[in-house]
C-alpha atoms as a PDB file:
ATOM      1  CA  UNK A   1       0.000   0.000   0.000  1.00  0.00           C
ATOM      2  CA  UNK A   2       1.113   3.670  -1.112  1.00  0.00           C
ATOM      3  CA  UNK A   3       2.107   5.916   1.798  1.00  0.00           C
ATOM      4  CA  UNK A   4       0.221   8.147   0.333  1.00  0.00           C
ATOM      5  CA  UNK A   5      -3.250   6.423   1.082  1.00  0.00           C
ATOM      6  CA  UNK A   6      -4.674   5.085   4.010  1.00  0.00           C
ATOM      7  CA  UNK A   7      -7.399   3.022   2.784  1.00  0.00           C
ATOM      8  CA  UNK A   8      -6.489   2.331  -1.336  1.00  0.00           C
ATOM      9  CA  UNK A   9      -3.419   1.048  -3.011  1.00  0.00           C
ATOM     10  CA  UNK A  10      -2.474   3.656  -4.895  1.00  0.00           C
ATOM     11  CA  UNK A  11      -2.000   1.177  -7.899  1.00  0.00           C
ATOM     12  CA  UNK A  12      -2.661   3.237 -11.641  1.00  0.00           C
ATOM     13  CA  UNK A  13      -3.104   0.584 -15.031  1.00  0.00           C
ATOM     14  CA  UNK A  14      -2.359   3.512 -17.460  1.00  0.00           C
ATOM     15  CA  UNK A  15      -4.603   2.913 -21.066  1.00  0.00           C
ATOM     16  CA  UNK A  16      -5.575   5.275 -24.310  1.00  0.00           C
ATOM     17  CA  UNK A  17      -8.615   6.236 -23.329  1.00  0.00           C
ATOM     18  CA  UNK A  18     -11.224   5.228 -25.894  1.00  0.00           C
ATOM     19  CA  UNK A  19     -13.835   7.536 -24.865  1.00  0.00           C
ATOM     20  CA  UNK A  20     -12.077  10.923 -25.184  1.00  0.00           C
ATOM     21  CA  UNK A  21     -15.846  13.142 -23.906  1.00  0.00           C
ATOM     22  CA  UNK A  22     -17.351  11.906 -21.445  1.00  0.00           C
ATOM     23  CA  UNK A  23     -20.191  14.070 -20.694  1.00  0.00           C
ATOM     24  CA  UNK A  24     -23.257  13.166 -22.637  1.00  0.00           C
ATOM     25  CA  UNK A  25     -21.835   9.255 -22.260  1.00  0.00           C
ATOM     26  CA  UNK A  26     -24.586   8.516 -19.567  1.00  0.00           C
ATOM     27  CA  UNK A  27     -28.555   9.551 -19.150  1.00  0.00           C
ATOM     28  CA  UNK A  28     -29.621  12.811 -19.167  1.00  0.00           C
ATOM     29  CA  UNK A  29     -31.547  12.034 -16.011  1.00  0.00           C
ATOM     30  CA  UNK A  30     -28.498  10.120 -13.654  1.00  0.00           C
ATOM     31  CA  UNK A  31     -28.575  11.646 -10.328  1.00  0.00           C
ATOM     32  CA  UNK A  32     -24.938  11.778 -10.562  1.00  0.00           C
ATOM     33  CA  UNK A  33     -24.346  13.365 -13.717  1.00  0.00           C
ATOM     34  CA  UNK A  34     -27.142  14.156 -15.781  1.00  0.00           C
ATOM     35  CA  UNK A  35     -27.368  17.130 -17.216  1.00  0.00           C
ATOM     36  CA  UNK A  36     -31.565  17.024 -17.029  1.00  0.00           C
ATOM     37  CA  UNK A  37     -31.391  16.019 -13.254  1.00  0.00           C
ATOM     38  CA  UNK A  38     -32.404  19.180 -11.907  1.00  0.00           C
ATOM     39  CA  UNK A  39     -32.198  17.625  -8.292  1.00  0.00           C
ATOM     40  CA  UNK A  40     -28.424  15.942  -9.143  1.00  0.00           C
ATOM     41  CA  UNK A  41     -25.484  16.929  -8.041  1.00  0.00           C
ATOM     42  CA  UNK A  42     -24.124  18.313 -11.434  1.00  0.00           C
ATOM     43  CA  UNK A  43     -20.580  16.205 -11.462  1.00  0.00           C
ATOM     44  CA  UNK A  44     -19.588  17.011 -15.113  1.00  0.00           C
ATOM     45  CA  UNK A  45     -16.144  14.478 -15.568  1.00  0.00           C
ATOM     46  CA  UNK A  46     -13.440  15.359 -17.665  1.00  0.00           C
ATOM     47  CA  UNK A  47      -9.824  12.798 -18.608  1.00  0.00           C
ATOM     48  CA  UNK A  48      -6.693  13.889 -17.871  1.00  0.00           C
ATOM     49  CA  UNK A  49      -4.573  11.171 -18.992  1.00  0.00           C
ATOM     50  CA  UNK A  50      -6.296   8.012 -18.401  1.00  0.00           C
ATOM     51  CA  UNK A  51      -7.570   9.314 -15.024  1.00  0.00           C
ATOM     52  CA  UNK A  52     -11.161  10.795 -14.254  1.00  0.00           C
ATOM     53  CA  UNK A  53     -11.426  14.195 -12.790  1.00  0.00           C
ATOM     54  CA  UNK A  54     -14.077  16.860 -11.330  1.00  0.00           C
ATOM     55  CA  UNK A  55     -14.418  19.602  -9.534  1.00  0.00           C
ATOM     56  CA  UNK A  56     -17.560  20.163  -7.416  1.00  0.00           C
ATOM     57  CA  UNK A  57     -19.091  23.034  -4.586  1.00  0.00           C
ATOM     58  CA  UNK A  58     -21.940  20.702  -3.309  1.00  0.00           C
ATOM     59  CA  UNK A  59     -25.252  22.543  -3.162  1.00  0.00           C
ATOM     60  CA  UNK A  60     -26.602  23.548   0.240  1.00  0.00           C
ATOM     61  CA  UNK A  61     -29.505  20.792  -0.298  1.00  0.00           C
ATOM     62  CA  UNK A  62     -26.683  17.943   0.729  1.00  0.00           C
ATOM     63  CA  UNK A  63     -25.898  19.098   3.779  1.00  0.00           C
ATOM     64  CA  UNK A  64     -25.888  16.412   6.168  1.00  0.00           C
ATOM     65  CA  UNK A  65     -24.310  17.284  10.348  1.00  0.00           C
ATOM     66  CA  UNK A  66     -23.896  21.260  10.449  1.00  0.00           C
ATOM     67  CA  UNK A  67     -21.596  22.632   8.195  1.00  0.00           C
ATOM     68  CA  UNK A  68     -20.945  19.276   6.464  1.00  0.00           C
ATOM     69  CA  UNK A  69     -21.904  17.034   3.385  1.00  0.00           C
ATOM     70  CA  UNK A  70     -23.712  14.497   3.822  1.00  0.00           C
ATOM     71  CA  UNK A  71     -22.174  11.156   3.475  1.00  0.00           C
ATOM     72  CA  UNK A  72     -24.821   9.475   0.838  1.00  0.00           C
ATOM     73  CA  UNK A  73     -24.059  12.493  -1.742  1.00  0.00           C
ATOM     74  CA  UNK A  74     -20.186  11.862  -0.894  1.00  0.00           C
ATOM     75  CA  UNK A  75     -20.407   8.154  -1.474  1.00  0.00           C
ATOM     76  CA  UNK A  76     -22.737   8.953  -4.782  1.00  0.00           C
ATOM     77  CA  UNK A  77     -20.151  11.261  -6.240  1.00  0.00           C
ATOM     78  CA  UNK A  78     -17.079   8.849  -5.664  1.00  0.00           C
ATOM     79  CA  UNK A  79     -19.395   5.828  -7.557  1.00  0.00           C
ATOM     80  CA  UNK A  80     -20.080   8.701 -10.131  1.00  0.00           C
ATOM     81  CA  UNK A  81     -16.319   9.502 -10.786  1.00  0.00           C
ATOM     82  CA  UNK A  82     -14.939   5.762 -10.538  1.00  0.00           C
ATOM     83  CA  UNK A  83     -17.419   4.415 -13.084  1.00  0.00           C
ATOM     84  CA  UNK A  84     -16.667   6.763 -15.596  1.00  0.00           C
ATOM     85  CA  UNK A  85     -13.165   5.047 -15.485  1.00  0.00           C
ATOM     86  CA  UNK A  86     -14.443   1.938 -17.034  1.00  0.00           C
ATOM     87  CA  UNK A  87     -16.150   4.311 -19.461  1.00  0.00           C
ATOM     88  CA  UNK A  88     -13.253   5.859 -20.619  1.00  0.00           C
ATOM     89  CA  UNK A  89     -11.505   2.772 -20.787  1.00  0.00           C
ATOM     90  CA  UNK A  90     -14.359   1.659 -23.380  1.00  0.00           C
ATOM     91  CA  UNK A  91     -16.405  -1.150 -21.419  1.00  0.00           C
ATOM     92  CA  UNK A  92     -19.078   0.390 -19.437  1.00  0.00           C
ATOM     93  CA  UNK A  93     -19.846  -1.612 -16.004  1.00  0.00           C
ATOM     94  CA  UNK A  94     -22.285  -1.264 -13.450  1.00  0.00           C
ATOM     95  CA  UNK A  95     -21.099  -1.064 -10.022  1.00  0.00           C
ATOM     96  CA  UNK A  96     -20.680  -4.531  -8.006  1.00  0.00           C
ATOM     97  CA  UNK A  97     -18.929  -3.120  -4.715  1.00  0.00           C
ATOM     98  CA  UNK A  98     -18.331   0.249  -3.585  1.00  0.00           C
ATOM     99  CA  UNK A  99     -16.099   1.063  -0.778  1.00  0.00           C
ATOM    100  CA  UNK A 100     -15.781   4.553   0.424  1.00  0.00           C
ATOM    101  CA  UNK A 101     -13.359   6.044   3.478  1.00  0.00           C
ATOM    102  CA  UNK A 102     -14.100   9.138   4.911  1.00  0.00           C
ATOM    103  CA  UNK A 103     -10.916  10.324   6.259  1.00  0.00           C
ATOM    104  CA  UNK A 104     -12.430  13.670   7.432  1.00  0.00           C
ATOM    105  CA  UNK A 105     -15.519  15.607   6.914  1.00  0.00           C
ATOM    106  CA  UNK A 106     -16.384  17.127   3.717  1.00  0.00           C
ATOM    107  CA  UNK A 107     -16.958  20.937   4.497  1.00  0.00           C
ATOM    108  CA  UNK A 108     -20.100  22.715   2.458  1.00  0.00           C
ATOM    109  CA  UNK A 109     -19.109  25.782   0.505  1.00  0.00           C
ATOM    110  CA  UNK A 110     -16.043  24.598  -0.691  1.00  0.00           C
ATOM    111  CA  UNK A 111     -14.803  23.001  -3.932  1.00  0.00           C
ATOM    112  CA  UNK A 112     -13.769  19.532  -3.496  1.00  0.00           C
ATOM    113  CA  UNK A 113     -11.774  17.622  -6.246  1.00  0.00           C
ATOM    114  CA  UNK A 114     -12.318  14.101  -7.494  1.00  0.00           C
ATOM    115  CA  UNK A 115      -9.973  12.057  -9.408  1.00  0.00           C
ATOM    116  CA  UNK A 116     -10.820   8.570 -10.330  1.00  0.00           C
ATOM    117  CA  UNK A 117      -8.264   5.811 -11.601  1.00  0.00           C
ATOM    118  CA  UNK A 118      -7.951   2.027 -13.147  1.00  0.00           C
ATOM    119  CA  UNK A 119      -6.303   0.087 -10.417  1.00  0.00           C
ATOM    120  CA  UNK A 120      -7.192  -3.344 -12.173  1.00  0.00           C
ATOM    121  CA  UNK A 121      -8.750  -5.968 -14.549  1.00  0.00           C
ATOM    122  CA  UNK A 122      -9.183  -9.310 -14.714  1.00  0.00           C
ATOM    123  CA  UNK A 123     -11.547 -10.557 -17.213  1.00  0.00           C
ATOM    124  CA  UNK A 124     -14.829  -8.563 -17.200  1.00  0.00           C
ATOM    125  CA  UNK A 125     -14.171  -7.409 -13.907  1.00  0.00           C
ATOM    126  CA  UNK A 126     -12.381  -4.002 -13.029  1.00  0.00           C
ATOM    127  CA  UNK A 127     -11.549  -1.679 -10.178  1.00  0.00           C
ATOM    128  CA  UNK A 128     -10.881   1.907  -9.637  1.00  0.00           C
ATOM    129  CA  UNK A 129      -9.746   3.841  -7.197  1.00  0.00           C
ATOM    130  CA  UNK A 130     -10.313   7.219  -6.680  1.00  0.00           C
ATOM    131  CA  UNK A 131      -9.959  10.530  -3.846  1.00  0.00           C
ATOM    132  CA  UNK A 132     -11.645  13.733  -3.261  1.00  0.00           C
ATOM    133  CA  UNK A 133      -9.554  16.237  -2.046  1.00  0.00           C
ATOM    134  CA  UNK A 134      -9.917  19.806  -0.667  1.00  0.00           C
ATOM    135  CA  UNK A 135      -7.027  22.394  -1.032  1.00  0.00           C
ATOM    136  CA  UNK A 136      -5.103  19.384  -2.255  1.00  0.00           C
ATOM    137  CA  UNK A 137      -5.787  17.407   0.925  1.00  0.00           C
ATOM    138  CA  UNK A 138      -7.169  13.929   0.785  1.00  0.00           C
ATOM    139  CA  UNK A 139     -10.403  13.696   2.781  1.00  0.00           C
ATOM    140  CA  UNK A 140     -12.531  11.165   1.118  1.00  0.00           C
ATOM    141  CA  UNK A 141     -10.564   7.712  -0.516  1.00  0.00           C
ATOM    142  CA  UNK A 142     -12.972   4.844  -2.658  1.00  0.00           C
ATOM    143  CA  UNK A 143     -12.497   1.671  -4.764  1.00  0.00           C
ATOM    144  CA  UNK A 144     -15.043   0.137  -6.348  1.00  0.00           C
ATOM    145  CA  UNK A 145     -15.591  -3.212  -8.635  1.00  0.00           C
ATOM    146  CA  UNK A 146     -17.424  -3.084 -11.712  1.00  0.00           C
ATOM    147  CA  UNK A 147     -18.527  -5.766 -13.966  1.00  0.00           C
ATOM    148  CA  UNK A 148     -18.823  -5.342 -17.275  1.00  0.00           C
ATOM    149  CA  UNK A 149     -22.178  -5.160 -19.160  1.00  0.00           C
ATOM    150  CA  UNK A 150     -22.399  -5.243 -22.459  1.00  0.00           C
ATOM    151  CA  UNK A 151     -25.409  -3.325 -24.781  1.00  0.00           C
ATOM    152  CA  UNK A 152     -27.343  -6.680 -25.327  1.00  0.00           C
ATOM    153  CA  UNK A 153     -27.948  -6.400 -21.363  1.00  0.00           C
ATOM    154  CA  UNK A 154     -29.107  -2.977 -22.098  1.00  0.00           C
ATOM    155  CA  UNK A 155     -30.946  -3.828 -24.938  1.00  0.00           C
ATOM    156  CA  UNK A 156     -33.224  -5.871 -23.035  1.00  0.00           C
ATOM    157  CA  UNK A 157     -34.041  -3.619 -20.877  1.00  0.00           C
ATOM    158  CA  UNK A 158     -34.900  -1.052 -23.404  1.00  0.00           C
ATOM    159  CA  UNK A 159     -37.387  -3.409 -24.766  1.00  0.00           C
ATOM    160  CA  UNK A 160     -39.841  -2.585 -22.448  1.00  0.00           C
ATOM    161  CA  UNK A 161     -39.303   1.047 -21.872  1.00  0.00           C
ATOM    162  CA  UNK A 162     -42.411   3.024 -23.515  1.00  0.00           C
ATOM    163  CA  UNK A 163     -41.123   5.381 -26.795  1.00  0.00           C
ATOM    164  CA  UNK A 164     -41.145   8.408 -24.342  1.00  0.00           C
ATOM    165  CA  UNK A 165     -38.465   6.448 -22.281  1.00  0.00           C
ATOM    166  CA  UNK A 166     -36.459   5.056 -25.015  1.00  0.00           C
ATOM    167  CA  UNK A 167     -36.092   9.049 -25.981  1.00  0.00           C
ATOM    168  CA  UNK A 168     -34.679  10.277 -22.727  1.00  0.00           C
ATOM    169  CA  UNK A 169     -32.117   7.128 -22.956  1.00  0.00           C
ATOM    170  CA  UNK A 170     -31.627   7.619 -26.506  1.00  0.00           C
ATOM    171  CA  UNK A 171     -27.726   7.784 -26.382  1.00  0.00           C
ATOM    172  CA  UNK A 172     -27.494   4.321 -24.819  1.00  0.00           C
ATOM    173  CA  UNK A 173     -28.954   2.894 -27.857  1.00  0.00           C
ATOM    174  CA  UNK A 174     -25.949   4.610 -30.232  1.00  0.00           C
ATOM    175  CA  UNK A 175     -22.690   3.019 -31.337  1.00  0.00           C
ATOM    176  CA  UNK A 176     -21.138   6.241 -29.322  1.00  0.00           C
ATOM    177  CA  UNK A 177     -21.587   4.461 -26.280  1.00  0.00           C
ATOM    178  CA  UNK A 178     -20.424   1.232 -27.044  1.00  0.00           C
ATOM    179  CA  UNK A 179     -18.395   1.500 -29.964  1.00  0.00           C
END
């Protein structure tokens, strides 16, 4: 384990991103994410190298204790930021196992920082690591598992969905996402 983390490895599996954009990659309506979530929390990820970061002032509505965030919209934004790592990698995943460290609390009215990573993969299984970080100190530290899902899972799924539904989650049905 990396000196530098209490709770994560540390290890990076550099790759070429093959998803270069990742906003507009996932619904229009994810809590997370989405664009069209009026109630989200408005992470909008970007790549630097093959890593996942975002910057974020969390709105006064996730307050949890006085003063600080509450830990559900901490723990949502870390599964956010790690599973657009197997995005960019090219084989989205849905999350299996999340594991999230709070190291200290998450003060409101500031910008926090998340970067996410590829620690591993074996087969259709792959983990991530990431932090969140205020003023450049780590306060929050995640991993998480994800297991591939391919667009025939997907696909199934749309099958039921009424036309009004297949239009909000029209970009999961393009070769963009899965190419």
């Amino acid at each position: 384990m990396s000196e530098r983390y209490r709770y994560i490895t540390g290890e990076r599996l550099e790759f070429e991103p093959k998803i270069k954009e990742l906003v507009g990659t996932h619904t229009p309506y994810c809590w997370g994410c989405g664009p069209e979530a009026e109630q989200g929390l408005g992470i909008v990820p970007r790549l630097e190298g093959s890593s996942v970061v975002t910057d974020l002032e969390f709105a006064p509505r996730f307050e949890g204790g006085p003063g600080t965030v509450h830990g559900g919209a901490i723990t949502a934004f870390m599964d956010d930021v790690l599973g657009y790592v197997p995005v960019a990698y090219g084989t989205p995943g849905v999350t299996a196992r999340l594991d999230t460290s709070f190291i200290a609390p998450v003060p409101m009215g500031v910008t926090v920082n998340g970067e996410a990573w590829m620690s591993r993969i074996d087969g259709n299984k792959m983990w991530a690591e990431g932090t969140m970080a205020v003023n450049g100190h780590i306060i929050v530290e995640s991993s998480a598992l994800f297991v591939v899902i391919g667009a025939d899972h997907y696909q199934k799924v749309f099958d039921g969905f009424t036309e009004e539904q297949l239009e909000r989650f029209g970009s999961y049905r393009s070769a963009d996402y899965y190419p």
